[in-house]
Every structure is written in C-alpha cells, then in structure tokens.
N, C-alpha and C. Protein backbone atom coordinates (compact mmCIF):
# COMPACT_ATOMS: atom_id res chain seq x y z
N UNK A 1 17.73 -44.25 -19.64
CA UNK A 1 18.19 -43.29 -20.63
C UNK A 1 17.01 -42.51 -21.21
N UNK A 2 15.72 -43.03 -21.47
CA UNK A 2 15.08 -42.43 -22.35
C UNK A 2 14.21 -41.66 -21.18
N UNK A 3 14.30 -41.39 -19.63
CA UNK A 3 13.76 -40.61 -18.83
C UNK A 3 14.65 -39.47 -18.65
N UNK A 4 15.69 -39.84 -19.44
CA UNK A 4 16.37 -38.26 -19.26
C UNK A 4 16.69 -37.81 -20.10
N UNK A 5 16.56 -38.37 -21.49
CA UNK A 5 16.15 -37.61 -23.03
C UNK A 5 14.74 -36.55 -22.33
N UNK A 6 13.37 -37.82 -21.74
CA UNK A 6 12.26 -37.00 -21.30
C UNK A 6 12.29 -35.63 -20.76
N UNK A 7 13.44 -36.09 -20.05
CA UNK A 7 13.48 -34.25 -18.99
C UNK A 7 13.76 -33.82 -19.56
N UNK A 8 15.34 -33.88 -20.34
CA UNK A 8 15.61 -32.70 -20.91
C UNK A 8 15.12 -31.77 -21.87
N UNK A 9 14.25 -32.77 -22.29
CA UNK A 9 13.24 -32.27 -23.27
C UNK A 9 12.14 -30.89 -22.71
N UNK A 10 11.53 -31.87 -21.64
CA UNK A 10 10.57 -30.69 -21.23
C UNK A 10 11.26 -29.58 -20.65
N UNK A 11 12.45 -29.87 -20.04
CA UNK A 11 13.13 -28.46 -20.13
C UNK A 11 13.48 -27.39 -20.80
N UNK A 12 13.74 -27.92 -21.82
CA UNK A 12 14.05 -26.92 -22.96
C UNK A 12 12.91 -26.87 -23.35
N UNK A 13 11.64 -27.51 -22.87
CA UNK A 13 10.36 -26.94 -23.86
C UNK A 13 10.14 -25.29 -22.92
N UNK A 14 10.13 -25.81 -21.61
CA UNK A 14 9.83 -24.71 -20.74
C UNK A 14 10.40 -23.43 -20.70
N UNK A 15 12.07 -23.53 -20.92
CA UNK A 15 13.25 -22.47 -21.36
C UNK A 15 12.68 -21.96 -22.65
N UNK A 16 11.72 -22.73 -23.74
CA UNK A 16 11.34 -21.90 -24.85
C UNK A 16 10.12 -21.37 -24.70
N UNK A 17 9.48 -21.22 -24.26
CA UNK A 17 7.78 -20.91 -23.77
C UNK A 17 7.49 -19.77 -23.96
N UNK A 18 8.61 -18.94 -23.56
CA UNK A 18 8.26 -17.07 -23.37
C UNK A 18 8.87 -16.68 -24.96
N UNK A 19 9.60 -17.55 -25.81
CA UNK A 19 9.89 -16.92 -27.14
C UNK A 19 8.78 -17.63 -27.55
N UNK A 20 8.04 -18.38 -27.53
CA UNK A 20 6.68 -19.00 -28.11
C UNK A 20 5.39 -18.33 -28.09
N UNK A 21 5.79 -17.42 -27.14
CA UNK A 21 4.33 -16.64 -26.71
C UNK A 21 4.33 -15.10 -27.87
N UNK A 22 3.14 -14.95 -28.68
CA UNK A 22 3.41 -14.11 -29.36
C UNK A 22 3.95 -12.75 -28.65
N UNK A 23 4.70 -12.36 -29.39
CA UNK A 23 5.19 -11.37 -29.00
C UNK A 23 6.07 -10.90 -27.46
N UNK A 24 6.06 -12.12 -27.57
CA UNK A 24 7.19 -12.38 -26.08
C UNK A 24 8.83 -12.27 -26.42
N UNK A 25 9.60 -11.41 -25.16
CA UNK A 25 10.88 -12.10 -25.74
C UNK A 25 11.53 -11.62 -24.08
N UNK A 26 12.34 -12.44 -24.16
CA UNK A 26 13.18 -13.00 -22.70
C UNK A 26 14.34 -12.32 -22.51
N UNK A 27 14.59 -11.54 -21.38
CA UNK A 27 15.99 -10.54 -21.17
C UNK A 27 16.43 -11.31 -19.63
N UNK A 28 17.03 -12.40 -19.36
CA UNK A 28 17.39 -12.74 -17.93
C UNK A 28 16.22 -13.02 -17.72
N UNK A 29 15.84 -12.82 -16.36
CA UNK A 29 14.88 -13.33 -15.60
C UNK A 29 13.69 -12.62 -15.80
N UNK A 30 13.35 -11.53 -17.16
CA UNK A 30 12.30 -10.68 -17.49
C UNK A 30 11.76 -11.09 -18.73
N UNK A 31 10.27 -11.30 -18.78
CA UNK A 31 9.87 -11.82 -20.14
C UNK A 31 8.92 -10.25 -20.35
N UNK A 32 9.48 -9.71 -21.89
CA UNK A 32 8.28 -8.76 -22.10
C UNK A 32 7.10 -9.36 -22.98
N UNK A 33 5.76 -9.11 -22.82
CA UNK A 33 4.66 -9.71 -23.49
C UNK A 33 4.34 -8.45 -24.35
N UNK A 34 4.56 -7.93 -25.28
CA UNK A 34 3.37 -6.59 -25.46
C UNK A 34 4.05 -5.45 -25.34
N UNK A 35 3.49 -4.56 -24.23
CA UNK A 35 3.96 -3.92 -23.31
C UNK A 35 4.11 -4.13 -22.00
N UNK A 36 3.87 -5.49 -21.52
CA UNK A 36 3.96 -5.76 -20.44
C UNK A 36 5.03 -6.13 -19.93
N UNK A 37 5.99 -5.92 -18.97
CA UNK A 37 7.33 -6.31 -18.41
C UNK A 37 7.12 -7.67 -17.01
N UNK A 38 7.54 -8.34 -17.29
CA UNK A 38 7.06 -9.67 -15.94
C UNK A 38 8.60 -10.31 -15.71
N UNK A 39 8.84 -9.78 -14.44
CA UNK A 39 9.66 -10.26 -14.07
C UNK A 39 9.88 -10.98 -12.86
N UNK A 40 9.94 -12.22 -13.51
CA UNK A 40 9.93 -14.17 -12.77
C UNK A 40 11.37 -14.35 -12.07
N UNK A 41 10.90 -15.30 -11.34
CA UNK A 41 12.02 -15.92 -10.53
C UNK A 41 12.67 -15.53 -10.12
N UNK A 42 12.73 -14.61 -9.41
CA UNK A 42 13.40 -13.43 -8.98
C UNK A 42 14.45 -13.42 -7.58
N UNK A 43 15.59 -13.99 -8.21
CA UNK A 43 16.54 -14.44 -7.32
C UNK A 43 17.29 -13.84 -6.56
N UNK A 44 17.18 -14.63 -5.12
CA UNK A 44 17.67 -13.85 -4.16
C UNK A 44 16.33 -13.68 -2.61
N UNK A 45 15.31 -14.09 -3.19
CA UNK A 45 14.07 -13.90 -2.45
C UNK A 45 13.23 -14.84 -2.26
N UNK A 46 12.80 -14.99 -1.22
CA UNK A 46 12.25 -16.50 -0.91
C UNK A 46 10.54 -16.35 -1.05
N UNK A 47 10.35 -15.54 -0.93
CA UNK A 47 8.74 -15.25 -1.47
C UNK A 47 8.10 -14.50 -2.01
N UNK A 48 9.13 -13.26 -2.74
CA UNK A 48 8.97 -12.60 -3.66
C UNK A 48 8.73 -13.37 -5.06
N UNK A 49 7.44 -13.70 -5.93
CA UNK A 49 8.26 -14.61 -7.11
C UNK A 49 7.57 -13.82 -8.58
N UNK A 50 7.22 -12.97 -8.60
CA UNK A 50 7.07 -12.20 -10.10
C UNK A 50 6.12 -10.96 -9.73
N UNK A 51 6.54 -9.71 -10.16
CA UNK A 51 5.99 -8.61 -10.20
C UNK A 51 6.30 -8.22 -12.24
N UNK A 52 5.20 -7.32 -11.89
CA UNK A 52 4.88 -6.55 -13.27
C UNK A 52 4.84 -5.44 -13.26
N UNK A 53 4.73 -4.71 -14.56
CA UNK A 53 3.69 -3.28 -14.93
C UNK A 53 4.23 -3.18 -16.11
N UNK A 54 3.22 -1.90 -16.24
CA UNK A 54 3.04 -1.81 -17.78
C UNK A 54 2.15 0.18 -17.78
N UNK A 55 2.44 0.25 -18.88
CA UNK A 55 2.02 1.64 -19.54
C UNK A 55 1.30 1.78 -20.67
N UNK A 56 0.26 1.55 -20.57
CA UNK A 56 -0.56 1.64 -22.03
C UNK A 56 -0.96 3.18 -22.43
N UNK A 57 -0.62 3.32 -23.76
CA UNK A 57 -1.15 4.95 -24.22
C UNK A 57 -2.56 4.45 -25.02
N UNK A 58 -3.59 4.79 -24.86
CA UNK A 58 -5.27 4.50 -25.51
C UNK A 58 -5.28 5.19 -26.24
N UNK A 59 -4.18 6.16 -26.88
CA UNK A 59 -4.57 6.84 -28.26
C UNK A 59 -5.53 7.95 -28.11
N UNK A 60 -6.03 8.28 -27.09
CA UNK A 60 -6.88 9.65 -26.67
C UNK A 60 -6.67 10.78 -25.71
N UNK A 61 -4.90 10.58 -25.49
CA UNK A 61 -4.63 11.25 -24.61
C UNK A 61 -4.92 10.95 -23.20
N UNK A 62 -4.99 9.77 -22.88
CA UNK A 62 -5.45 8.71 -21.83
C UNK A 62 -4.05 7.45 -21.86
N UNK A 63 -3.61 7.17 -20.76
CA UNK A 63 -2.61 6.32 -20.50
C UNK A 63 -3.49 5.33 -19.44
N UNK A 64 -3.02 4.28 -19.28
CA UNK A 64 -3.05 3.39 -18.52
C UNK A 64 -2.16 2.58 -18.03
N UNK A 65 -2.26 2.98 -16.15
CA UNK A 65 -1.08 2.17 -15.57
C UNK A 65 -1.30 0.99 -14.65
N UNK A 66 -0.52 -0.45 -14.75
CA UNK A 66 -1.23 -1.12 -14.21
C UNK A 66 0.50 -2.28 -13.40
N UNK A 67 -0.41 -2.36 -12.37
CA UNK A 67 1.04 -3.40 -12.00
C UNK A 67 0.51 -4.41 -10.93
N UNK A 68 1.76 -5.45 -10.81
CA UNK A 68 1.04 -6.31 -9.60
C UNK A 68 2.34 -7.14 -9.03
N UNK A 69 2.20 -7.42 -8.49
CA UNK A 69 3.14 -8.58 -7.07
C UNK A 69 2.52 -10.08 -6.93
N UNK A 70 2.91 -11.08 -6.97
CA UNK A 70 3.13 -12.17 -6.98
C UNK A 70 3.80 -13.02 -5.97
N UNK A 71 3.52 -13.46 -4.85
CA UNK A 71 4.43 -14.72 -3.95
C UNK A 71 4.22 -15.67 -3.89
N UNK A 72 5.35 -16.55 -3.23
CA UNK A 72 5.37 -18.02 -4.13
C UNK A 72 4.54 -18.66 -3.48
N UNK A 73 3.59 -18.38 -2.27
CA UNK A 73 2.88 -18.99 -1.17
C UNK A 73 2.01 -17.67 -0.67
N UNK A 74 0.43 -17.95 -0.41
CA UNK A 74 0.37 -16.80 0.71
C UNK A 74 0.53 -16.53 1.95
N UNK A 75 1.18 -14.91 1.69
CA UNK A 75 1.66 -14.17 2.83
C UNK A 75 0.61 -13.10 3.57
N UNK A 76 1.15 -12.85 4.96
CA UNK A 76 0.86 -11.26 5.89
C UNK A 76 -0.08 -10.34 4.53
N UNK A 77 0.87 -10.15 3.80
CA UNK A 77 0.60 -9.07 3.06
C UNK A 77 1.69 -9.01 1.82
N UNK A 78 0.80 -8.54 0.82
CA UNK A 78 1.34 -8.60 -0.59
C UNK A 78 0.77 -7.10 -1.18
N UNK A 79 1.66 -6.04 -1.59
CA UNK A 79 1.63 -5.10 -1.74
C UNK A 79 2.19 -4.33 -3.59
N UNK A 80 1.50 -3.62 -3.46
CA UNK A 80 2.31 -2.74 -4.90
C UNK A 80 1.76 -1.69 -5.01
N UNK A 81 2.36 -0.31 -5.74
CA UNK A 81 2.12 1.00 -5.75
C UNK A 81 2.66 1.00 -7.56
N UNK A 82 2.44 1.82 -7.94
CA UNK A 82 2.58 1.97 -9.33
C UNK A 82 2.56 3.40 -9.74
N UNK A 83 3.53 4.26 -9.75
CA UNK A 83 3.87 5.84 -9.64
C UNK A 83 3.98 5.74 -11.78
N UNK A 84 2.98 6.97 -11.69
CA UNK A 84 3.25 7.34 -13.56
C UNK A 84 4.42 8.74 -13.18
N UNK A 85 5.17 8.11 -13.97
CA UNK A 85 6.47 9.34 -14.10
C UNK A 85 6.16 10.21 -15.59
N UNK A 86 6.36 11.61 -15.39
CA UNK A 86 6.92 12.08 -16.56
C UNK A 86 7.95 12.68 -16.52
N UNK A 87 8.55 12.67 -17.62
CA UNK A 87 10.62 12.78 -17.60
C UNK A 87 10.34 14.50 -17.92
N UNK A 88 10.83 15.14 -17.00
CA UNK A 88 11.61 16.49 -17.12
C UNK A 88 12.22 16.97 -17.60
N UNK A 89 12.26 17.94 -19.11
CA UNK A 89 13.20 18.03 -19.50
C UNK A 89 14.21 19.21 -19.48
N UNK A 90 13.62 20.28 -18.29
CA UNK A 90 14.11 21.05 -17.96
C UNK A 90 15.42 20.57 -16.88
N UNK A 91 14.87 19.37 -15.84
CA UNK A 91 15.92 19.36 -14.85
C UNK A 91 16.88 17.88 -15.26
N UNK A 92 16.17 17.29 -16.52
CA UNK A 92 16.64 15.66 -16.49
C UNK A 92 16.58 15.27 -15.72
N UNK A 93 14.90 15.20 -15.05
CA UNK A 93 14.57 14.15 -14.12
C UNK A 93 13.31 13.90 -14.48
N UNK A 94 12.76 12.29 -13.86
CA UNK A 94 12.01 12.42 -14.14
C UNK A 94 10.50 12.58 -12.57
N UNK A 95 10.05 13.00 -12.53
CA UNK A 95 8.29 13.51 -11.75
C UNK A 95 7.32 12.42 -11.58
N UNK A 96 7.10 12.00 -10.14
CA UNK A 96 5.50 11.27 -9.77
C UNK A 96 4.61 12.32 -10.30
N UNK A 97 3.80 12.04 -11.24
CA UNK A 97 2.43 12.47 -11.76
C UNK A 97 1.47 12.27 -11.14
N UNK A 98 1.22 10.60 -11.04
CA UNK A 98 0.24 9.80 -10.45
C UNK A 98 1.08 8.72 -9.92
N UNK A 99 -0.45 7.89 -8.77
CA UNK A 99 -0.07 6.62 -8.18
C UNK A 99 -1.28 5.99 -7.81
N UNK A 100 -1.20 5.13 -8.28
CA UNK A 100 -1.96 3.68 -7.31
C UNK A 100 -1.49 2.55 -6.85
N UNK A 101 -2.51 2.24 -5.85
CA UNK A 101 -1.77 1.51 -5.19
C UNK A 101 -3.04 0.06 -4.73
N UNK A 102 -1.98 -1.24 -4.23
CA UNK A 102 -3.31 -2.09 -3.35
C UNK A 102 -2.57 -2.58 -2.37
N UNK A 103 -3.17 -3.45 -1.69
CA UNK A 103 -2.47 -4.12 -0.31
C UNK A 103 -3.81 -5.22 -0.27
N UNK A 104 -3.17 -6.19 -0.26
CA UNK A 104 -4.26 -7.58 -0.28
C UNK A 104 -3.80 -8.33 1.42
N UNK A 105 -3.85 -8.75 1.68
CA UNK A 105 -3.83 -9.29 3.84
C UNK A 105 -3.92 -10.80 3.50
N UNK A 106 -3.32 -11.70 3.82
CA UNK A 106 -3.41 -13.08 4.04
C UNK A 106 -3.81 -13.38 2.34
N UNK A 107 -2.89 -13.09 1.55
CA UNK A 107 -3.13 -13.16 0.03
C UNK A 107 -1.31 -13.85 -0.88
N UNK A 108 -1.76 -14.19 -2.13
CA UNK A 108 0.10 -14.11 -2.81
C UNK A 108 -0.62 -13.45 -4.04
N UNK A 109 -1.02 -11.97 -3.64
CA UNK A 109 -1.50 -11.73 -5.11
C UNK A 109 -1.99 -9.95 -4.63
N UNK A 110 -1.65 -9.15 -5.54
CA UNK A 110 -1.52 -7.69 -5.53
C UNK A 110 -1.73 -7.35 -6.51
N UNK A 111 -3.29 -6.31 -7.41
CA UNK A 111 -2.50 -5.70 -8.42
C UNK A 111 -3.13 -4.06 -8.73
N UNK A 112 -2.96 -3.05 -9.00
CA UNK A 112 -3.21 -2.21 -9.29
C UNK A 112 -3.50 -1.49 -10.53
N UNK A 113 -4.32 -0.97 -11.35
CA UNK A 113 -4.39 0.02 -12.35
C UNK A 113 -5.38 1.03 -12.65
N UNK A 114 -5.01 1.55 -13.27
CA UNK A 114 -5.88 3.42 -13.33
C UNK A 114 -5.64 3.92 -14.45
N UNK A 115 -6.43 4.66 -15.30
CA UNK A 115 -6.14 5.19 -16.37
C UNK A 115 -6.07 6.99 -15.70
N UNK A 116 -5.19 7.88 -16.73
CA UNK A 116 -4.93 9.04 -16.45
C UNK A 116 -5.20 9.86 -18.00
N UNK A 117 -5.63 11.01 -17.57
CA UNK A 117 -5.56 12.32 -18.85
C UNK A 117 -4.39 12.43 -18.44
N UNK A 118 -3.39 12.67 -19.87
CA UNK A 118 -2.30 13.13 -19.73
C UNK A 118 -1.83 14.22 -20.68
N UNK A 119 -0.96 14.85 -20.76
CA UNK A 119 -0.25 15.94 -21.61
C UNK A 119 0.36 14.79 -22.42
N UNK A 120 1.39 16.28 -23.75
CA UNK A 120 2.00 15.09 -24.19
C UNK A 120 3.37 15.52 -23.20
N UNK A 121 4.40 14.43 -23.85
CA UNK A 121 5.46 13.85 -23.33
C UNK A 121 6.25 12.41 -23.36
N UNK A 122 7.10 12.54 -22.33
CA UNK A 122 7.86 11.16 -22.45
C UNK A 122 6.88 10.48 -20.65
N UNK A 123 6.41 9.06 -20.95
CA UNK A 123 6.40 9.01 -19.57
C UNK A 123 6.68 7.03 -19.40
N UNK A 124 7.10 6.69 -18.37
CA UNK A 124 7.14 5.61 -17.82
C UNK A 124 6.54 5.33 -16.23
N UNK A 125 6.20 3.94 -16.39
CA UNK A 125 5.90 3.21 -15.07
C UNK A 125 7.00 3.14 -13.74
N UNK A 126 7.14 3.66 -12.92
CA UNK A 126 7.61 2.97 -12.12
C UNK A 126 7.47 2.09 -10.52
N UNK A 127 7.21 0.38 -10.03
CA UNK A 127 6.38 0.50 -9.49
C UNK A 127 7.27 -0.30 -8.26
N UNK A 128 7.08 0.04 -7.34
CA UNK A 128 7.23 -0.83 -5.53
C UNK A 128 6.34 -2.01 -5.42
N UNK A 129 7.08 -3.24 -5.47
CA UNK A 129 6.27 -4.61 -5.36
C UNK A 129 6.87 -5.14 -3.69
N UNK A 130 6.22 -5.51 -2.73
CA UNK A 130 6.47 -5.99 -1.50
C UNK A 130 5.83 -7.07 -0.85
N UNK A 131 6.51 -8.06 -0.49
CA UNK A 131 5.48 -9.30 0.40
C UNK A 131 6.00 -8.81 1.75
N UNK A 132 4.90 -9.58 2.49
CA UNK A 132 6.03 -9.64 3.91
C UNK A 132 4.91 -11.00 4.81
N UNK A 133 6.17 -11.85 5.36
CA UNK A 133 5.72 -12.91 6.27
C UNK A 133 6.22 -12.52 7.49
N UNK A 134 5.89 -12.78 8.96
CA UNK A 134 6.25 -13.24 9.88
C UNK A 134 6.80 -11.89 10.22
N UNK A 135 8.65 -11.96 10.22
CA UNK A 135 9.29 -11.22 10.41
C UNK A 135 10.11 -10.69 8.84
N UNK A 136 9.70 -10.86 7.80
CA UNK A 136 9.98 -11.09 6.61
C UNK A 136 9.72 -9.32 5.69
N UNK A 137 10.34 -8.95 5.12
CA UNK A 137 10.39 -8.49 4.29
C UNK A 137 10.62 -8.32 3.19
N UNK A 138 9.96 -8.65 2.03
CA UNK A 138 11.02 -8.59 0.43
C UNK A 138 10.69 -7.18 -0.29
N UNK A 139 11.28 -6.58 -1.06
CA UNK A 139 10.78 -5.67 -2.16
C UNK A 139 11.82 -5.41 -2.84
N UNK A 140 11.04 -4.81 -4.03
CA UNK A 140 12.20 -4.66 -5.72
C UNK A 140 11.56 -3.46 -6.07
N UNK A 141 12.58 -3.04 -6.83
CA UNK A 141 11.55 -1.50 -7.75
C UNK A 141 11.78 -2.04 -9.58
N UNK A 142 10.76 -1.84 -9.92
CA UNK A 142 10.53 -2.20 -11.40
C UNK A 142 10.22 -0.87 -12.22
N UNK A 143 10.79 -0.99 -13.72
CA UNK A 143 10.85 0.68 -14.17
C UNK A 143 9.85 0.20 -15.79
N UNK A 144 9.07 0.32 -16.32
CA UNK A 144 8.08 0.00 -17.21
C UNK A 144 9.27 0.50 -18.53
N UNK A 145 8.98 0.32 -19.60
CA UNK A 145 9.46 1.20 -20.99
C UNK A 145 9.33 2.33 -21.22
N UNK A 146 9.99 3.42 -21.41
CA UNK A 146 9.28 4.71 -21.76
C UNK A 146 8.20 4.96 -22.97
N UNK A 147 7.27 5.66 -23.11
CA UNK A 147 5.98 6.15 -24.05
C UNK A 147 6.01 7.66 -24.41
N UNK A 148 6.54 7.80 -25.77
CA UNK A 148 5.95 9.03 -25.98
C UNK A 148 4.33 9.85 -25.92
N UNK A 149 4.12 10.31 -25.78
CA UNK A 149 2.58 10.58 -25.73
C UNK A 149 2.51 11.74 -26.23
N UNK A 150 1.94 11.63 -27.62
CA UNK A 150 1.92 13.33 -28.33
C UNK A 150 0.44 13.94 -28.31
C-alpha cells in the first residue's frame, strides 16, 4: 500500500512541475515559460518528442526568433526552420519576413535563432519542427504568440 501512496505521489508531483515553474502555465500538452511555447509529448509520434519557439521584442526595435526540435532518441536528422511573420493588414494575412533555419545529422536535438530590425507591427513565430529515421518521417507546425512591436 504505501508503494502506491509513493507513486501516486510522484505523479502528481510531476503533473504539477510546469505550474511550479515561475511563470509557467500548462494548456494540454503545451507548457508556456515566459514567452516561450514548449510543446511535450506530443502524441501520435514516435520520435517526435518536444519542439519550441518563441518571439522576443529587445525593446530597440530588434526582435528575436528562436526555435528548436527535440527526439526521443537520436535520429537521421532532426530539423527546424523558424519563419518571422508579420500580419497584413491590408489583405488579413499574415507574410514570411524572415527565416532560420538548422539541420543537425545523427543528432535528437535542433535549434535555431536570429535577431531582426523590424518595423512596427503585429508579428508572430511560426516554425516547421521535423525528425526523420530510417524510412520515418515526423513533423508539426508550431505558431509562437503574437507581439506588438511599436
């Protein structure tokens, strides 16, 4: 009995971890830190297991975009691109501005970032995270928070 008081315990310690972390808070399988978006366990995929990004504004008319890919083992190749959008408000769409990108080879680990001069505006992250084994392919598209930038 008292080994499964134990578990359940550390379970629910683990289920609380991401509201413990300052400024963390948990939407499904996405914990935001900050401005950072990390989204774990990502079901449905066998070696896909957490991609990110994020949009930092530096207060000088300078943004910073940064993202990365995660697999649960290393793979072939572990990939991510990270496109800065700005939203259109002529067509209500939103525009690739910028992109970076990496590709790591016999790795479980990808990450990319770049700072940009920007106008003002509305802009968000949006980024392509990809592993691939064997004959294997995984990928997800991840969309950052929007940032005003005046």
């Amino acid at each position: 009995m008292k080994k499964i008081k134990l578990l359940i315990t550390c379970i629910l310690v683990v289920m609380l971890i991401p509201s413990l972390v300052h400024g963390a808070t948990a939407d499904g399988d996405t914990i935001k830190v900050g401005d950072t978006l990390i989204q774990q366990s990502l079901s449905g995929y066998r070696y896909l297991y957490a991609t990110s990004n994020s949009l930092i504004n530096n207060g000088d008319g300078t943004v910073t975009v940064t993202a990365y890919t995660e697999s649960v083992v290393p793979v072939d190749s572990v990939y991510v691109r990270a496109y800065l959008q700005k939203y259109n408000t002529t067509n209500d769409t939103w525009v690739n501005v910028y992109n970076v990108y990496d590709t790591q080879i016999n790795s479980d680990y990808a990450s990319a970032y770049k700072g940009y001069t920007v106008s003002s505006g509305r802009y968000r992250v949006m980024s392509v995270h990809k592993v691939s084994i064997g004959g294997t392919t995984e990928q997800t598209t991840q969309y950052s928070a929007e940032k005003t930038i005046y």
